[in-house]
Protein backbone atom coordinates (compact mmCIF):
# COMPACT_ATOMS: atom_id res chain seq x y z
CA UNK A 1 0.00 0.00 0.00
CA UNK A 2 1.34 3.59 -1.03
CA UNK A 3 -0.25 6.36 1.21
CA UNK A 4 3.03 8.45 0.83
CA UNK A 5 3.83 8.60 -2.85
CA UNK A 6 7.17 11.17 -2.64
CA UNK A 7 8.19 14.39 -0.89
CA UNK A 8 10.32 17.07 -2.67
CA UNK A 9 12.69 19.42 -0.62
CA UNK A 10 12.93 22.78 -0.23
CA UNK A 11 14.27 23.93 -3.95
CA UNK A 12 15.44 27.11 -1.76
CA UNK A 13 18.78 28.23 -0.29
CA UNK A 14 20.09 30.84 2.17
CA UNK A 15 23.05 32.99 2.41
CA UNK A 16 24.12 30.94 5.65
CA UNK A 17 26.22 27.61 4.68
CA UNK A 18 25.55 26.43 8.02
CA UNK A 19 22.07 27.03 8.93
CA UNK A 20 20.34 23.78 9.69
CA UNK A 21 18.78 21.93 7.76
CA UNK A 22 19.91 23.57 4.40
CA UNK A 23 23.23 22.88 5.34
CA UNK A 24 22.37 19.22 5.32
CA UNK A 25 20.60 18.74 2.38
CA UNK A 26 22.88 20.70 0.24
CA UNK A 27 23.70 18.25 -2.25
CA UNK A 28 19.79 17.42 -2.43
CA UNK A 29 17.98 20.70 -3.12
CA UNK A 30 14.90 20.20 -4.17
CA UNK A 31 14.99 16.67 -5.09
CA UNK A 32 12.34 14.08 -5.18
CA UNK A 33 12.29 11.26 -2.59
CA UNK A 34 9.65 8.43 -4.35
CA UNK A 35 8.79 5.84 -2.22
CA UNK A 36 7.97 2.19 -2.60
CA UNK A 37 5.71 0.20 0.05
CA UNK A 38 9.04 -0.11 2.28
CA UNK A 39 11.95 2.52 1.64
CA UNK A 40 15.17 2.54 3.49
CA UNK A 41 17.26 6.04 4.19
CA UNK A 42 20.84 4.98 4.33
CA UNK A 43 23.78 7.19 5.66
CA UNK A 44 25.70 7.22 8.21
CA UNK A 45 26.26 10.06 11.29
CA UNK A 46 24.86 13.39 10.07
CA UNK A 47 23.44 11.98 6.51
CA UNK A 48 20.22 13.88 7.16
CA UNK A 49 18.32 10.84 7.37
CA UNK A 50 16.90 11.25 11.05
CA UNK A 51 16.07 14.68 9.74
CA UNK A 52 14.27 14.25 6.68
CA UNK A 53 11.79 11.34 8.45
CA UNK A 54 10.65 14.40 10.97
CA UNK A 55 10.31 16.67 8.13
CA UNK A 56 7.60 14.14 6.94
CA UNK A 57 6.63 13.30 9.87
CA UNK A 58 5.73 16.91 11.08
CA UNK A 59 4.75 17.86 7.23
CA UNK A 60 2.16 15.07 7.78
CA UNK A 61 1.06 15.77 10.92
CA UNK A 62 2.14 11.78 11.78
CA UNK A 63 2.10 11.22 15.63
CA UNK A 64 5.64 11.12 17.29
CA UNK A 65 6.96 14.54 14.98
CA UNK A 66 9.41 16.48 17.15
CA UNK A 67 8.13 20.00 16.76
CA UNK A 68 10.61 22.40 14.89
CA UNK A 69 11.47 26.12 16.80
CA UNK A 70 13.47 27.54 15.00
CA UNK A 71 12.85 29.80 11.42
CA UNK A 72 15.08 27.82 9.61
CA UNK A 73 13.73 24.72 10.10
CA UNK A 74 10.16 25.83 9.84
CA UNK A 75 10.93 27.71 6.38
CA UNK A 76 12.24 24.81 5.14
CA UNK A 77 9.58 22.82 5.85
CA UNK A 78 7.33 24.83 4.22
CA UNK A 79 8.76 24.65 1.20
CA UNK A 80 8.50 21.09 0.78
CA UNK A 81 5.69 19.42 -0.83
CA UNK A 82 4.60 16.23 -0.94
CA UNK A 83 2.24 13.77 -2.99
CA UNK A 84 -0.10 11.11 -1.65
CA UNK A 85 -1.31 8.30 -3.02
CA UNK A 86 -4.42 7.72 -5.02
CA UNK A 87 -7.06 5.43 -4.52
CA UNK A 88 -6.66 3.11 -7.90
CA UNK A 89 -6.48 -0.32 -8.63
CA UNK A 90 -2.76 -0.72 -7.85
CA UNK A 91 -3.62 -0.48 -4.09
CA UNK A 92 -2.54 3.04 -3.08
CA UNK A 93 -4.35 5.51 -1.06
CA UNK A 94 -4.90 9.44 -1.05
CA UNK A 95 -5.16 9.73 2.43
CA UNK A 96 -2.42 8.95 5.68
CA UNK A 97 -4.06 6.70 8.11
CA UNK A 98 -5.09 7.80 11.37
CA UNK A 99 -2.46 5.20 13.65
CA UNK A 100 -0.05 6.23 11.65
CA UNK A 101 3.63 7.17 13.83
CA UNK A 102 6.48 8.40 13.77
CA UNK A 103 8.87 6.00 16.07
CA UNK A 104 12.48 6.59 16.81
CA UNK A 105 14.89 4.47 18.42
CA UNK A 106 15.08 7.53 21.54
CA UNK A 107 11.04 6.47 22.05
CA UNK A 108 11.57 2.79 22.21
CA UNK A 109 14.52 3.13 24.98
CA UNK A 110 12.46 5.87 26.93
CA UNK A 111 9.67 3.04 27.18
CA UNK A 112 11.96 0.56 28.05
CA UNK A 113 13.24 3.03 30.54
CA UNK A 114 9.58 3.77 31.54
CA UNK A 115 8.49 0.14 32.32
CA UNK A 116 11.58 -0.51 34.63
CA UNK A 117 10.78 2.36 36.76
CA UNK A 118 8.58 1.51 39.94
CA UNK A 119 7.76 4.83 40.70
CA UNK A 120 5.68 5.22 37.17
CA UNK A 121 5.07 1.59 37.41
CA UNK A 122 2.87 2.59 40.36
CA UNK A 123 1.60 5.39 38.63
CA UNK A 124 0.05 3.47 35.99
CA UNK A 125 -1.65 1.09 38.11
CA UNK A 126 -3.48 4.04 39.74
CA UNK A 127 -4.16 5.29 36.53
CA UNK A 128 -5.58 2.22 35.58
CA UNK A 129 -8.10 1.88 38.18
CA UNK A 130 -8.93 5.71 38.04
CA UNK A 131 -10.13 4.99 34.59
CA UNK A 132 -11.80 1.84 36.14
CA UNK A 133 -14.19 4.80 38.34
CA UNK A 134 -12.05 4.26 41.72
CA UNK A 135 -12.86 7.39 43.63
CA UNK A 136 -9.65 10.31 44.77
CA UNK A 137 -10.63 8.50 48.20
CA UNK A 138 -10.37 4.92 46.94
CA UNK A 139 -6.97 5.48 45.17
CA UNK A 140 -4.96 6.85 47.65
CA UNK A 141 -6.18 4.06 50.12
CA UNK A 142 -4.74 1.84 46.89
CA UNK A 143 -1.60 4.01 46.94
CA UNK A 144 -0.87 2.23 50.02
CA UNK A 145 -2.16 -1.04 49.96
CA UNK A 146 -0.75 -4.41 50.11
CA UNK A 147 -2.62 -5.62 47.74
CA UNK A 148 -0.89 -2.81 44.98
CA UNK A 149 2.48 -3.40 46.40
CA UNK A 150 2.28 -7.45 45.50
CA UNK A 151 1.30 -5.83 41.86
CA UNK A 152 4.12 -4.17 41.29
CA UNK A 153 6.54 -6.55 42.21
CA UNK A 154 5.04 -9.20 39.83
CA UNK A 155 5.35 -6.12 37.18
CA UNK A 156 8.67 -5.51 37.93
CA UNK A 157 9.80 -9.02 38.08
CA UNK A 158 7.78 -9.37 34.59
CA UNK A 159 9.54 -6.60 32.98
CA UNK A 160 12.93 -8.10 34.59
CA UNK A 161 12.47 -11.31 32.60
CA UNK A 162 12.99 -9.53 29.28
CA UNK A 163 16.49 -7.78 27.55
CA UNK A 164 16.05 -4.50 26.62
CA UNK A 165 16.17 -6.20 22.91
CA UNK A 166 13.24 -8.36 23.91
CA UNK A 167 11.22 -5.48 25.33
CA UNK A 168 11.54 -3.59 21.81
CA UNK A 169 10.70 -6.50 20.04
CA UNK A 170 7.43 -6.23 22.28
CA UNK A 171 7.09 -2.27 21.54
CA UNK A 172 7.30 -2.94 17.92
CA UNK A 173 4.79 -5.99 18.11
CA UNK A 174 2.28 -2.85 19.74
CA UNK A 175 3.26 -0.41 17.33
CA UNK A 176 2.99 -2.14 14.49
CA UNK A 177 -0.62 -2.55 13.05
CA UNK A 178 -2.24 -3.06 10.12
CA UNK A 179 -3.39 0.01 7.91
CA UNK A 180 -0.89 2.54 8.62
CA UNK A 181 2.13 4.89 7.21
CA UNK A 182 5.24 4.12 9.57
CA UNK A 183 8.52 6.02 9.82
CA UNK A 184 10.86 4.06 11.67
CA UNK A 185 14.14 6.17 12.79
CA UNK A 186 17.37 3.38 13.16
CA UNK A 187 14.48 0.66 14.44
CA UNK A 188 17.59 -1.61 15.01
CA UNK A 189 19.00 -0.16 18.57
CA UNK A 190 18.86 -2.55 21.38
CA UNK A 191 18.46 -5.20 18.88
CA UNK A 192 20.24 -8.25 18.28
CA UNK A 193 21.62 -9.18 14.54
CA UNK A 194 18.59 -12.40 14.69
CA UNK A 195 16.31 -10.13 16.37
CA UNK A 196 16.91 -7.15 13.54
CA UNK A 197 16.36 -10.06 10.99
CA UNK A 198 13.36 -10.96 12.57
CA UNK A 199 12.12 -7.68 12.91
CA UNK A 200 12.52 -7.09 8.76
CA UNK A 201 10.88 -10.11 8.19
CA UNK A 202 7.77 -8.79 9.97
CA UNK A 203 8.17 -5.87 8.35
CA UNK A 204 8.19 -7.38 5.13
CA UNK A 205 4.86 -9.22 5.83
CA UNK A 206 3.40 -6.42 7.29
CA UNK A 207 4.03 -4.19 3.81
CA UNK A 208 2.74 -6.54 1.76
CA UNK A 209 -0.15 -8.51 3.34
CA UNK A 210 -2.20 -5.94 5.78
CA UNK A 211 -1.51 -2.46 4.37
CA UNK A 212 1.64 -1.04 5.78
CA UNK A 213 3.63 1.50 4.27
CA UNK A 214 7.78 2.10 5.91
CA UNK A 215 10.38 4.48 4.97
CA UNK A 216 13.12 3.31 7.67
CA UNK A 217 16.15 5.30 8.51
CA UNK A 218 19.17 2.63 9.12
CA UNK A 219 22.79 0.81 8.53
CA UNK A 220 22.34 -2.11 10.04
CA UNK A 221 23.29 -4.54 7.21
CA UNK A 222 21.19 -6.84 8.74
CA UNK A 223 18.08 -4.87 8.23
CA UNK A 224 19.20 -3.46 4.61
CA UNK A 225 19.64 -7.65 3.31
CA UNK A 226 16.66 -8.68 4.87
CA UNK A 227 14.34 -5.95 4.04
CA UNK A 228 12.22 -5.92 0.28
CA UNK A 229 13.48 -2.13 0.04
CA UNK A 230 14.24 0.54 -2.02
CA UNK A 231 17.29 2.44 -0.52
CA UNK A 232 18.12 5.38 -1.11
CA UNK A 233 21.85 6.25 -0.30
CA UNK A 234 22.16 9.80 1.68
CA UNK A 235 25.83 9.11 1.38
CA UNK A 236 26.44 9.60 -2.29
CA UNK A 237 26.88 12.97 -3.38
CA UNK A 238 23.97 13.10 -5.32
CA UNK A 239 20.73 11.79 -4.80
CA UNK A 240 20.62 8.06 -5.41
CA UNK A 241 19.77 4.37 -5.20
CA UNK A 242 21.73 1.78 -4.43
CA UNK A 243 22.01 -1.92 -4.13
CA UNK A 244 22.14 -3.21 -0.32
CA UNK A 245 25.54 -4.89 -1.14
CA UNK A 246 27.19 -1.39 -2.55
CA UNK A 247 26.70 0.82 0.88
CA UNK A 248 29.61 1.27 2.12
CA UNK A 249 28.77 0.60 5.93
CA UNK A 250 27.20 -3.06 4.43
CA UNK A 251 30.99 -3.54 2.46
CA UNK A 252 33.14 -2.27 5.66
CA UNK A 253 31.07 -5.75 7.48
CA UNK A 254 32.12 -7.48 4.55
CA UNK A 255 35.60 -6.82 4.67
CA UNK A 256 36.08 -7.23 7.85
CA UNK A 257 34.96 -10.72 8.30
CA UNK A 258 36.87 -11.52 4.69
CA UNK A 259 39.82 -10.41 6.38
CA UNK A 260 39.11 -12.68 9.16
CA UNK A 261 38.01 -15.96 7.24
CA UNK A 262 40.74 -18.31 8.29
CA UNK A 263 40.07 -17.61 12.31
CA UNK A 264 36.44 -19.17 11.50
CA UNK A 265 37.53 -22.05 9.27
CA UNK A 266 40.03 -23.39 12.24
């Protein structure tokens, strides 16, 4: 499914080299992004790639935008334009879905963070019942019970069971519904090379039976063989797209375990 169709940069430039984000996207003024049902933004450190999914993001008004206070930023965004998709037999869409987000790898470690807390751990169970119609009187007699301090302990002994990699893998499994436009900013922190594999895999499924649409900041090799992408390579001087097995990052991990073939054929 194609809800996002492409998104053209800001054609403009300033007299400042260095103001943010022009000074990013410099080589790529006013190109095109077109994307596929899953599209990959490769680069590494200070590509632009974080960058440009919060431009669509906040362009889009997708949940999980990081708002943008400065002029340059906000000019820039306002020069960009972007095309939907249209409702045809091809299976794209002129609208972005409502549980559509915008999920970077910062979010998925502050929930991990966030579970393994006791203090908001205990906080959430109050909330809980408060939406269950406990009264202000009722609650704080809760606050103090016995019966909420055996709860948390079999939360936190739950959330205790699982690697930080595991808990994301959960996060992702929430996330992650049919029907919707995600932007997924380096998805692969916390994750283990299987658990990145198994991640693209779902991926995969999800963009081709139930609706999804990605575009997916990352290096991980891992993710970029596994994934049935289109990449575009934020590295190259122009705008471009590569093959998984040209990126640079992908060839350095290739090289590196060449170099190192005899020490696993002992």
């Amino acid at each position: 499914m194609i809800y996002l169709k492409s998104f053209k940069l800001s054609p403009h430039t300033v007299k400042n080299p260095n103001a943010y984000p022009y000074n990013v996207f410099k080589n790529v003024t006013g190109e095109v992004f077109v994307f596929h049902n899953i599209t990959v933004l490769y680069g590494n450190n200070g590509s632009g790639k974080s960058t440009l999914l919060n431009f669509i993001a906040n362009k889009l008004d997708i949940k999980g935008a990081e708002s943008l206070t400065n002029d340059y930023p906000q000019d820039f965004l306002q020069d960009c334009t972007y095309q939907l998709g249209q409702s045809n037999s091809e299976g794209e869409c002129n609208q972005i879905p409502r549980n559509s987000m915008y999920i970077k790898s910062e979010d998925i470690l502050y929930e991990i963070k966030k579970v393994q807390q006791e203090a908001v751990l205990k906080e959430g169970y109050l909330y809980q019942h408060a939406k269950l119609g406990y009264t202000k009187e009722q609650l704080e007699e809760l606050k103090h019970s016995y019966q909420m301090y055996k709860q948390i302990e079999i939360m936190k002994f739950a959330n205790e069971k699982y690697s930080n990699g595991e808990t994301s893998m959960q996060l992702f499994d929430e996330y992650l519904a049919p029907d919707g436009l995600y932007l997924l900013d380096e998805p692969e922190t916390s994750l283990s090379p299987a658990n990145q594999i198994i991640l693209s895999k779902e991926i995969n499924e999800l963009a081709r039976f139930f609706n999804c649409q990605f575009i997916i900041a990352t290096h991980s090799p891992f993710m970029l063989g596994t994934l049935h992408a289109k990449i575009y390579n934020l590295d190259a001087p122009l705008l471009r797209t590569d093959k998984w097995t040209e990126l640079d990052n992908v060839r350095f991990f290739y090289d590196f375990f060449k170099e190192r073939k005899n020490e696993f054929e002992i």
